[in-house]
Protein backbone atom coordinates (compact mmCIF):
# COMPACT_ATOMS: atom_id res chain seq x y z
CA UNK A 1 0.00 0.00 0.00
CA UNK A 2 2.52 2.51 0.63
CA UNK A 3 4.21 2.69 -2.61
CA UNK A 4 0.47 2.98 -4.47
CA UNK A 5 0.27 6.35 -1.58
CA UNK A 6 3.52 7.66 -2.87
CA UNK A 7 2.93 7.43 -6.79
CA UNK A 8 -0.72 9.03 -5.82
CA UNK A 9 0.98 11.84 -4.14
CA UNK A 10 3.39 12.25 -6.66
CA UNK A 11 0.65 13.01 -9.52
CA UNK A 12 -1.49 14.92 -7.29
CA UNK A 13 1.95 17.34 -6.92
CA UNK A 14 2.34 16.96 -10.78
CA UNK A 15 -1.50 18.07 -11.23
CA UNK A 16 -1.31 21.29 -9.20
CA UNK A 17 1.87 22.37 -10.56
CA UNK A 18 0.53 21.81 -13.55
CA UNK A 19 -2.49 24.11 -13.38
CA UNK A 20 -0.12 27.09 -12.09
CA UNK A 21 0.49 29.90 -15.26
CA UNK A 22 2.56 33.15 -14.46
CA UNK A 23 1.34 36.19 -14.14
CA UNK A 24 0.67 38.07 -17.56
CA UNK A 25 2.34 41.56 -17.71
CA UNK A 26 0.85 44.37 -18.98
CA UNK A 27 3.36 44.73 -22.45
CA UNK A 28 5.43 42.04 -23.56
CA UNK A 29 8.81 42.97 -25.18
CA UNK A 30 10.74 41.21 -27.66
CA UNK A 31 13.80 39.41 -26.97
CA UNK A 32 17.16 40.65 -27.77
CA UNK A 33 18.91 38.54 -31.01
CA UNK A 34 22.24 39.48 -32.00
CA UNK A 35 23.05 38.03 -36.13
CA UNK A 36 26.53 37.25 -37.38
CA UNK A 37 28.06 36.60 -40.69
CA UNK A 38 28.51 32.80 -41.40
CA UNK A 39 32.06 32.40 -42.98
CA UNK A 40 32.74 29.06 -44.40
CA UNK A 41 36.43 27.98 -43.98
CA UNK A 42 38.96 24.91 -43.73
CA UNK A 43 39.68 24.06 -39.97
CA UNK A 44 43.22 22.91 -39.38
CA UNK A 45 43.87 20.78 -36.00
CA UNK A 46 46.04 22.16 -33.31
CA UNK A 47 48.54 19.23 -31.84
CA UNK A 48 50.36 20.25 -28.71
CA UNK A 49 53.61 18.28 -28.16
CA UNK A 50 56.36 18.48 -25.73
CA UNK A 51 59.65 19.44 -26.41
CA UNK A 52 62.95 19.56 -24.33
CA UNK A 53 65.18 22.90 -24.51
CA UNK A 54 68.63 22.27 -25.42
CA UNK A 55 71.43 24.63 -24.93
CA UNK A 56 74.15 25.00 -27.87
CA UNK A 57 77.39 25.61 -25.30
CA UNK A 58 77.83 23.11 -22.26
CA UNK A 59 81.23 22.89 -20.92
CA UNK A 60 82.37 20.15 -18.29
CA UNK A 61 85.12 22.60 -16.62
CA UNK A 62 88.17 20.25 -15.65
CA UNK A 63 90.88 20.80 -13.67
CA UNK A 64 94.29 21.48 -15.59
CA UNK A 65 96.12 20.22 -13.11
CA UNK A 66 95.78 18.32 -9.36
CA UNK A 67 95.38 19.48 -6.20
CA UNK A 68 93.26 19.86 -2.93
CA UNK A 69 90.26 22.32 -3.58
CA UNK A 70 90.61 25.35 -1.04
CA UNK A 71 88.03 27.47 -2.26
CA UNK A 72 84.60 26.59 -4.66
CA UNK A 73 83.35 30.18 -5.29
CA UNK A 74 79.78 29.49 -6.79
CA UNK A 75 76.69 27.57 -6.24
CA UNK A 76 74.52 25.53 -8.85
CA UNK A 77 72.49 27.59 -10.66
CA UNK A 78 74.48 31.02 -10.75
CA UNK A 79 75.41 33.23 -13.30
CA UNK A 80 78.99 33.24 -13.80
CA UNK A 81 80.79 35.72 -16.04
CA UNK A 82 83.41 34.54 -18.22
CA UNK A 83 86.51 34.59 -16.97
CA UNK A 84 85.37 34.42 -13.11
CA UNK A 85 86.86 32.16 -11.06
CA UNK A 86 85.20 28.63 -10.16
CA UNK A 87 87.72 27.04 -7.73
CA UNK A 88 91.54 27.33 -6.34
CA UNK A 89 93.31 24.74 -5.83
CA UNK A 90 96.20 24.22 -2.89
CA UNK A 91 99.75 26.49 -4.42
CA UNK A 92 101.56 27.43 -1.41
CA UNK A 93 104.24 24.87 -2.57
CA UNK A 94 104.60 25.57 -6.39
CA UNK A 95 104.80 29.68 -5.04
CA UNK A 96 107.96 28.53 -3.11
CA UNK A 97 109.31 27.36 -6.25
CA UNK A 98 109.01 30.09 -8.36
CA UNK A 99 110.54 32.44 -5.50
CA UNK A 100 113.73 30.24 -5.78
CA UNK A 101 113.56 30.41 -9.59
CA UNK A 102 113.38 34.01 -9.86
CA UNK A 103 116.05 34.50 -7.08
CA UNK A 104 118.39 32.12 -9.66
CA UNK A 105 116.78 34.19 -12.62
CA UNK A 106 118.39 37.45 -11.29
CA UNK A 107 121.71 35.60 -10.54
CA UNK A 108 122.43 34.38 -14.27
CA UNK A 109 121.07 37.73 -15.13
CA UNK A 110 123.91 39.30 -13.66
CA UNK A 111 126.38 36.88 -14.55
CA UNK A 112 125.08 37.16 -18.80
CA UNK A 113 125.13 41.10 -18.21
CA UNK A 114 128.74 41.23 -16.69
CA UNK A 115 130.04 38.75 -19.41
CA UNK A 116 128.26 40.60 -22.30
CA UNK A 117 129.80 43.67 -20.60
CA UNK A 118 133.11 42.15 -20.11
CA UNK A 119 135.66 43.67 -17.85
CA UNK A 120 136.01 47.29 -16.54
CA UNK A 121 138.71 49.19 -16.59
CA UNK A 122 139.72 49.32 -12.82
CA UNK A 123 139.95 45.69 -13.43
CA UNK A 124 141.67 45.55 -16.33
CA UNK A 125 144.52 48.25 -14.45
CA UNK A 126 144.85 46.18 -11.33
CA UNK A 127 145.34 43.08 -13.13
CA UNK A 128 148.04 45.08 -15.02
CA UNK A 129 149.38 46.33 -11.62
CA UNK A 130 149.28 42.97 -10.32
CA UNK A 131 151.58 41.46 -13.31
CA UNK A 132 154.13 44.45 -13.00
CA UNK A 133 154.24 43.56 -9.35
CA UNK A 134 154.96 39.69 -9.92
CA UNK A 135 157.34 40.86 -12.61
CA UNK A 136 159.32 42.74 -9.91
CA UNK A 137 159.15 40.10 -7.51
CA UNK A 138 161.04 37.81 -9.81
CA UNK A 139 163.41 40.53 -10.77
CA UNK A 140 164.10 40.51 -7.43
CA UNK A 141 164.61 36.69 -6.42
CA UNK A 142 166.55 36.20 -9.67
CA UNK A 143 169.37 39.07 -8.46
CA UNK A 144 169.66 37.90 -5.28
CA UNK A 145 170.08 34.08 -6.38
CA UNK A 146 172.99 35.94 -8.80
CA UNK A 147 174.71 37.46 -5.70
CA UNK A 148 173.94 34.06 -3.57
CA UNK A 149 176.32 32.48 -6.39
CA UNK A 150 179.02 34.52 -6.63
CA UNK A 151 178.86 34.29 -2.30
CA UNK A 152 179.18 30.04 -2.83
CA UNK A 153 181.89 30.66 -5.30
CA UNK A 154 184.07 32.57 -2.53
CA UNK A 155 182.93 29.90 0.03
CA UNK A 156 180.25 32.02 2.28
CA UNK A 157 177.32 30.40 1.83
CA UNK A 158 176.59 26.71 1.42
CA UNK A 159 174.88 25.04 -1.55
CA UNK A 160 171.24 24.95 0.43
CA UNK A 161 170.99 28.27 0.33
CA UNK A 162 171.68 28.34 -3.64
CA UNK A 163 168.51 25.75 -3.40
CA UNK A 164 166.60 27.73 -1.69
CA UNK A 165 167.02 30.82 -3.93
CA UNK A 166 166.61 28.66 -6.95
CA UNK A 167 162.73 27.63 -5.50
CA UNK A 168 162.16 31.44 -4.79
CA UNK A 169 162.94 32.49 -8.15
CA UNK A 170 160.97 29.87 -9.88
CA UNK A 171 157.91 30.57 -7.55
CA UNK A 172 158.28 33.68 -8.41
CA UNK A 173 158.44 33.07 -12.50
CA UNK A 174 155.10 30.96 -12.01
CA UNK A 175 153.67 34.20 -10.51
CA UNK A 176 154.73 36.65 -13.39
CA UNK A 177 153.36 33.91 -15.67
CA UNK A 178 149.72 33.56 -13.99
CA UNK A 179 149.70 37.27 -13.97
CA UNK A 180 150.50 37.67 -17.02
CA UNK A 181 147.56 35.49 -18.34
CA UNK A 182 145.00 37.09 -16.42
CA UNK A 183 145.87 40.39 -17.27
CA UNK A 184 145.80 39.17 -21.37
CA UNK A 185 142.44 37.67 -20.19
CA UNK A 186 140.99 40.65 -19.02
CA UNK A 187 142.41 43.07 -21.81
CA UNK A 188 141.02 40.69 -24.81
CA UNK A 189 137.47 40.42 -22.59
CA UNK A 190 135.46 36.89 -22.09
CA UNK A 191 135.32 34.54 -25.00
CA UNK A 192 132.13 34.35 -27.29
CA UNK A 193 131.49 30.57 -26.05
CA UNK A 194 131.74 32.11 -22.11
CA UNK A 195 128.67 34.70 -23.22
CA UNK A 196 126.89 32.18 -25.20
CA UNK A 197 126.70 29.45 -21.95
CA UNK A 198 125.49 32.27 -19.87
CA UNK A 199 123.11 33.22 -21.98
CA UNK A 200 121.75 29.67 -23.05
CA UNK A 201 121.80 29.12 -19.03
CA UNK A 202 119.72 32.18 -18.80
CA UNK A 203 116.77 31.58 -21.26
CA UNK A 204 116.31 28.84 -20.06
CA UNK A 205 116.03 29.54 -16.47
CA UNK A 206 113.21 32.35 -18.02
CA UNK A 207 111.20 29.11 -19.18
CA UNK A 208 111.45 27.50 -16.16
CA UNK A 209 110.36 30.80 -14.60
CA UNK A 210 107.36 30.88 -17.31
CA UNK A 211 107.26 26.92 -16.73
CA UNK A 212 106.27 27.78 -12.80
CA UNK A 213 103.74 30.44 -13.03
CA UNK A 214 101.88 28.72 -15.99
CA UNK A 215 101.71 25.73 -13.63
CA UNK A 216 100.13 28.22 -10.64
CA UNK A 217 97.90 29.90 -13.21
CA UNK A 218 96.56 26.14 -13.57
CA UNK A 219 95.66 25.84 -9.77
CA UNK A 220 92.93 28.53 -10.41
CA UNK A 221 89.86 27.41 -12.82
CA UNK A 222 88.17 29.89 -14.59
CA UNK A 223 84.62 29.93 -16.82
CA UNK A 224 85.54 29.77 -20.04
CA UNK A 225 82.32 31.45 -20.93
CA UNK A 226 79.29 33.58 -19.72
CA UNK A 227 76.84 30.60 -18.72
CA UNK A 228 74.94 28.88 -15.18
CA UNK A 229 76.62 26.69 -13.09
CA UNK A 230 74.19 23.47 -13.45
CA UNK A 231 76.41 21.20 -11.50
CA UNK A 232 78.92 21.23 -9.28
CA UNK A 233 81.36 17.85 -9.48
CA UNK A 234 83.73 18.93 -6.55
CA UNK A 235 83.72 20.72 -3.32
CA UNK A 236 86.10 22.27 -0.41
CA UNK A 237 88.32 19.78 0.93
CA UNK A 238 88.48 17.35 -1.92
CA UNK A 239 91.51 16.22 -3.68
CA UNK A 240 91.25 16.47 -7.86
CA UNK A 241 93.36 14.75 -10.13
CA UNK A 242 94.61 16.49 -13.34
CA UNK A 243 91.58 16.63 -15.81
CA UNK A 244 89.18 15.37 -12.92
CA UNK A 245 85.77 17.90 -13.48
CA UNK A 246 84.89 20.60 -11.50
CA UNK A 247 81.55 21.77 -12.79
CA UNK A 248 79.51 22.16 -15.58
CA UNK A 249 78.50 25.43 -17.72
CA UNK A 250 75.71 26.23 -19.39
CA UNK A 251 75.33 28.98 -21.94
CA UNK A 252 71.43 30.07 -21.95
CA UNK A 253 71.88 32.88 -24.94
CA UNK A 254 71.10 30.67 -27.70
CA UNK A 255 69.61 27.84 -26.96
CA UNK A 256 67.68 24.56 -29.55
CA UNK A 257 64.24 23.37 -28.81
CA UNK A 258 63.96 19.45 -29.73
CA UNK A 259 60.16 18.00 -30.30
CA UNK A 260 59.97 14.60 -31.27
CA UNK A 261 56.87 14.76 -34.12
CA UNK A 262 55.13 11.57 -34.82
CA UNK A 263 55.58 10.61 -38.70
CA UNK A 264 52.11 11.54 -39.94
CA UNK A 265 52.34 15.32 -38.81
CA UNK A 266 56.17 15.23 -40.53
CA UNK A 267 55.01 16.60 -43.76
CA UNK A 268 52.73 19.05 -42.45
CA UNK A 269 55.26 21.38 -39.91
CA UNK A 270 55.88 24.90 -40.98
CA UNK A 271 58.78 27.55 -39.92
C-alpha cells in the first residue's frame, strides 16, 4: 500500500503544478537577437607536443692540473661571467718554487750582463798592476840568487841556500806567468762561447720561470664562458686529479628546442 500512496501523491503534486500559469504583464517585449556573418572555412587541427630545450654551449670545466680544492666560489644555478673564477686549488708549494727560480733568474742575469759587458777598466789596471808587481818580484829573487852564487863561489854560503834561492825564483816566475795570463784575459774580454753558456743558461732559467707560473695559473679554474653553473662535481676539501671535473657550464643565450613529431604530422610542420 505505501508505494500505491507515494505514486498518488506524486501526480497529485504533478496536477497542481501543472495548473499554475505566471502572471501576464501588462506589455510584452521582444527578446534581444544578435546576427553574425557565417564564414565558411577549412579548420586545421592544433597538436600540442612536448619538447625539451637544449642549450648550444655546455662545458664540463676540468681541472688542468691536481690538487686539494681550497676554495669553490659558486653555487649551482648562478650566473657566472666569463673569466670568473670557479675554484683554487692548494699552491703554497709551487709559489715557493718560483721564489727560488726568480732568485736564480736574477743571478744568471747578472752573470750574462757582466760577461756581455766584459771587464772594466779598474779591473783591467789592477790586473796590469798585479803582473808588474809579480814581474818585480822575480826581478828581485833572480838578483839575489845571482849574488847568492858569486857568495858560494868565494865559500860564504853553502849550496842549500843556492837551493833555496833557486825555488824562490821559480815561484816567483810561475807568478809573473799567472799574472800575465790574467791580465791578457781581461784586456782581450770573455770569450764568445763564455757569453753564449750564460746566456743559453739564462733563457732557459726564463722558461722555467714561465714553466712555474703557468703551472700556478693552472691551480685557479676559470669559466671559459658567460653561462649557469648546473652542477657542481667537486667541493672544499676534496683532492682532484689532473683533468678530474669541477663543474659544468651552461650557456642560456642561444639555446635549440627538440620536439619529437610523430611521422604523420612530418610533412605538415611549418617555420
Amino acid at each position: 500500500l505505501a508505494p500505491l500512496r507515494l505514486a498518488a501523491l506524486a501526480i497529485g503534486l504533478l496536477s497542481v503544478s501543472g495548473c499554475a500559469r505566471p502572471p501576464e504583464s501588462a506589455e510584452e517585449k521582444p527578446a534581444q537577437v544578435r546576427v553574425q556573418p557565417v564564414h565558411r572555412d577549412r579548420v586545421a587541427p592544433t597538436i600540442e607536443l612536448v619538447g625539451t630545450v637544449v642549450p648550444l654551449d655546455v662545458s664540463r670545466v676540468a681541472a688542468s692540473a691536481p690538487g686539494k680544492v681550497l676554495k669553490y666560489a659558486s653555487r649551482e644555478g648562478m650566473l657566472i661571467q666569463e673569466g670568473d673564477v670557479l675554484a683554487e686549488l692548494r699552491s703554497v708549494t709551487l709559489e715557493i718554487e718560483i721564489q727560488a727560480a726568480r732568485a736564480q733568474l736574477r743571478e744568471k742575469q747578472r752573470r750574462h750582463e757582466e760577461l756581455q759587458a766584459g771587464y772594466s777598466g779598474e779591473e783591467i789596471e789592477q790586473a796590469r798592476a798585479q803582473k808588474m808587481s809579480a814581474q818585480a818580484k822575480l826581478e828581485f829573487a833572480e838578483s839575489r840568487l845571482k849574488r847568492a852564487r858569486q857568495l858560494l863561489e868565494r865559500g860564504a854560503i853553502n849550496q842549500e841556500q843556492i837551493d833555496e834561492g833557486v825555488s824562490l825564483a821559480e815561484q816567483a816566475r810561475q807568478a809573473l806567468l799567472e799574472a800575465e795570463a790574467n791580465y791578457n784575459l781581461m784586456s782581450a774580454g770573455f770569450r764568445s762561447e763564455q757569453v753564449d753558456q750564460a746566456e743559453a743558461a739564462y733563457q732557459a732559467q726564463q722558461q722555467e720561470v714561465l714553466r712555474l707560473e703557468d703551472e700556478l695559473k693552472k691551480r685557479t679554474i676559470r669559466a671559459p664562458f658567460t653561462g649557469y653553473l648546473v652542477e657542481k662535481h667537486t667541493d672544499v676539501g676534496e683532492w682532484v686529479e689532473a683533468g678530474g671535473l669541477v663543474g659544468t657550464l651552461v650557456n642560456l643565450e642561444e639555446v635549440e628546442v627538440v620536439v619529437h613529431v610523430e611521422e604523420q604530422y612530418i610533412g605538415m610542420l611549418r617555420e
